[in-house]
Protein backbone atom coordinates (compact mmCIF):
# COMPACT_ATOMS: atom_id res chain seq x y z
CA UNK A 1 83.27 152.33 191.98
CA UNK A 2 84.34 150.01 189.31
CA UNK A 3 84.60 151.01 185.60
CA UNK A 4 81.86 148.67 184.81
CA UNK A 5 79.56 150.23 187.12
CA UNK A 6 80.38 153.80 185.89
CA UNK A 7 80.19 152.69 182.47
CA UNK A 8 76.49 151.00 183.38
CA UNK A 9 75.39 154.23 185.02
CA UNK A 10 76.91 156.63 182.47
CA UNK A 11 74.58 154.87 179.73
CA UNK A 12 72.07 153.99 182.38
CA UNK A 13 70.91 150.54 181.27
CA UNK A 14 68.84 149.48 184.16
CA UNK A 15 64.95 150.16 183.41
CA UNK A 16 64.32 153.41 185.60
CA UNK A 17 62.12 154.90 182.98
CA UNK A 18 58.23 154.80 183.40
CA UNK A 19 56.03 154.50 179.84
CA UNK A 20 53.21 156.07 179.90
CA UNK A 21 50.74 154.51 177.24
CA UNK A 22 47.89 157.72 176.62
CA UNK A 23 45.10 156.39 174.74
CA UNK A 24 43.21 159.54 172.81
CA UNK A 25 39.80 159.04 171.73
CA UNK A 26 38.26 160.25 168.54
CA UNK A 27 35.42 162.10 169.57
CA UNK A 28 34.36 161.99 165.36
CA UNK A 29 31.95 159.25 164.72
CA UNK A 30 32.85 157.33 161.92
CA UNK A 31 30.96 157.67 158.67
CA UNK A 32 27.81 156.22 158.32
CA UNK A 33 25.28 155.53 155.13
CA UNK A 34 21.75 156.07 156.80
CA UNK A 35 20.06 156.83 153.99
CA UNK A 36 20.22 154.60 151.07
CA UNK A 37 22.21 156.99 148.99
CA UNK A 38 22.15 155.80 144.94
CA UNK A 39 25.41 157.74 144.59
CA UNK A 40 27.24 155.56 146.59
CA UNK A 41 28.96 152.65 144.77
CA UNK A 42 30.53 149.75 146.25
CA UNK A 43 34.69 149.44 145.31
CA UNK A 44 33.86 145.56 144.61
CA UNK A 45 31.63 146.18 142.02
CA UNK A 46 34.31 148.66 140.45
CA UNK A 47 36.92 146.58 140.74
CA UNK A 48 35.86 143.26 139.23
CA UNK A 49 38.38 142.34 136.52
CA UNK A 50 37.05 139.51 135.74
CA UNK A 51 33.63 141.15 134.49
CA UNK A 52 32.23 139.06 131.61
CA UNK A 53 29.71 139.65 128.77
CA UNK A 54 27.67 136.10 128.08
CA UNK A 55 26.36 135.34 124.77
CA UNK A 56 23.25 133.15 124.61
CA UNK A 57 21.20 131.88 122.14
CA UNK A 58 19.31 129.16 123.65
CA UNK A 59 17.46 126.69 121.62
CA UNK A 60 14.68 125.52 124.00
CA UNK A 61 12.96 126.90 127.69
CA UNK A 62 15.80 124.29 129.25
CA UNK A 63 18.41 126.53 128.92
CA UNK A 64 16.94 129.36 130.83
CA UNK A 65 18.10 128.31 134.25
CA UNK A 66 22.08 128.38 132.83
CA UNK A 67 21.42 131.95 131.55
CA UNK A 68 20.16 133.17 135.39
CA UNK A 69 22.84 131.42 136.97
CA UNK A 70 25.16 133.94 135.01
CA UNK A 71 22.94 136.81 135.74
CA UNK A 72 23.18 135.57 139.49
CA UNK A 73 27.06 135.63 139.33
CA UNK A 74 26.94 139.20 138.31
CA UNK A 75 27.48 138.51 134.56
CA UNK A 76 25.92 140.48 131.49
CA UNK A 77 23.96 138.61 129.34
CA UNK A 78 22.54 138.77 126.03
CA UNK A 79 20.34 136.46 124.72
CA UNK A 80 19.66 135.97 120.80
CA UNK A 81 16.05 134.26 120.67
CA UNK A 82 15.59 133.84 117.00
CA UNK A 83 16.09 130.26 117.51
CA UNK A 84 13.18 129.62 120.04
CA UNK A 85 9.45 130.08 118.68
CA UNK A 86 7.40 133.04 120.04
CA UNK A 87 5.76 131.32 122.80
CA UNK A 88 9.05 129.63 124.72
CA UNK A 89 10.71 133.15 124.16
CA UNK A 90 8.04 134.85 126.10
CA UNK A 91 8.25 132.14 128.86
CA UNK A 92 12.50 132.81 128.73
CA UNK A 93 12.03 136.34 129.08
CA UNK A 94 9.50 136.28 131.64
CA UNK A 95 11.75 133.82 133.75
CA UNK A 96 14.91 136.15 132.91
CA UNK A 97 12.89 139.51 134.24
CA UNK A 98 12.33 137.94 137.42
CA UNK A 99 15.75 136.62 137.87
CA UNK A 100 16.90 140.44 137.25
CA UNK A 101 14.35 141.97 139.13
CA UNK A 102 15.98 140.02 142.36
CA UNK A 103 19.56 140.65 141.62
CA UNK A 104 18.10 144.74 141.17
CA UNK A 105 19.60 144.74 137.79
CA UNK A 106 17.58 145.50 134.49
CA UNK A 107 16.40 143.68 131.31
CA UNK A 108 16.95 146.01 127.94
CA UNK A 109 15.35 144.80 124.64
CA UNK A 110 18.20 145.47 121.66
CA UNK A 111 16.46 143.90 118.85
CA UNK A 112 13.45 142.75 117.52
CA UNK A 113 14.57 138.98 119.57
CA UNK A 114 17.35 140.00 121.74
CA UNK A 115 18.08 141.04 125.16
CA UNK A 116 20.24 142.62 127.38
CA UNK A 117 20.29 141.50 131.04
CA UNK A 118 22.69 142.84 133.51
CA UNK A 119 22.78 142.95 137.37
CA UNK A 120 23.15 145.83 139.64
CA UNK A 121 26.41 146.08 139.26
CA UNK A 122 26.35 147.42 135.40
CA UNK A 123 24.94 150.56 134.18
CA UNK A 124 23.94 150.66 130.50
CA UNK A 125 23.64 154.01 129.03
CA UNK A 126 22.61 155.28 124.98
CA UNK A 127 19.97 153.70 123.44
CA UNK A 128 19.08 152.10 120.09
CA UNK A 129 16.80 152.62 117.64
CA UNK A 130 15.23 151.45 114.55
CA UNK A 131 12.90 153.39 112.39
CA UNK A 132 8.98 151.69 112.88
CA UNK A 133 9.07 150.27 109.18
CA UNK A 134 12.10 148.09 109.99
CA UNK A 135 10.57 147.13 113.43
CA UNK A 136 7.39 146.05 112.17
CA UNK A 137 8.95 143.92 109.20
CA UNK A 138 10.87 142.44 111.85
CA UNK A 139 7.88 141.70 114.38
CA UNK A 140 6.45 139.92 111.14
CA UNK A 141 9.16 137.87 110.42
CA UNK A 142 9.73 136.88 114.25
């Protein structure tokens, strides 16, 4: 025997070794949401860095459509409608309740003209208030 071939069988470099490949199955099922559970939030919607607040204040009904295509792209909005008369504003806020209603988000009235709308992705919590005096001089005015 050669002291090549004792060297190649001393550090045994031909393939005699058999692999054995053992596959082991998880016998857990993986988690699953059956129930629509509220306390479950989605990681997107937490981490969206690029969350915006929009500030309208349109002047006429033709501007509405801009305002729900924010809404739609999971913007905030809020809408100052001091500059519309009564009867458009209804007809904007109408249109923008919708428009939040199919996105599941929620329409929030700040002022005596002015709106919060945000989409499902954005909770809102406090509340404001204004004494009834200072709302209904305000309702008279608007």
């Amino acid at each position: 025997m050669s002291l090549k071939e004792k060297f190649k069988n001393f550090f045994n470099t031909d393939d005699e070794y058999e692999y054995i490949e053992e596959i082991v199955e998880d016998e857990e099922q993986p988690f699953t949401n059956k129930n629509n559970n509220k306390n479950v939030v989605s990681l997107s919607a937490i981490q969206q860095p690029n969350s915006k607040v929009i500030l309208c204040e349109p002047k006429s009904y033709n501007e509405v459509q801009e305002i729900a295509d924010n809404i739609l792209n999971k913007r905030s909005v809020v809408i100052n409608l001091q500059r519309v008369d009564s009867e458009q504003a209804k007809r904007i806020v109408d249109f923008l309740s919708g428009t939040v209603y199919a996105v599941k988000g929620d329409i929030q009235k700040l002022g005596i003209a002015t709106f919060l709308c945000t989409p499902e992705n954005v909770d809102v919590s406090g509340t404001i208030s204004t004494t009834a005096y200072v709302e209904e001089q305000l309702e008279k005015e608007w």
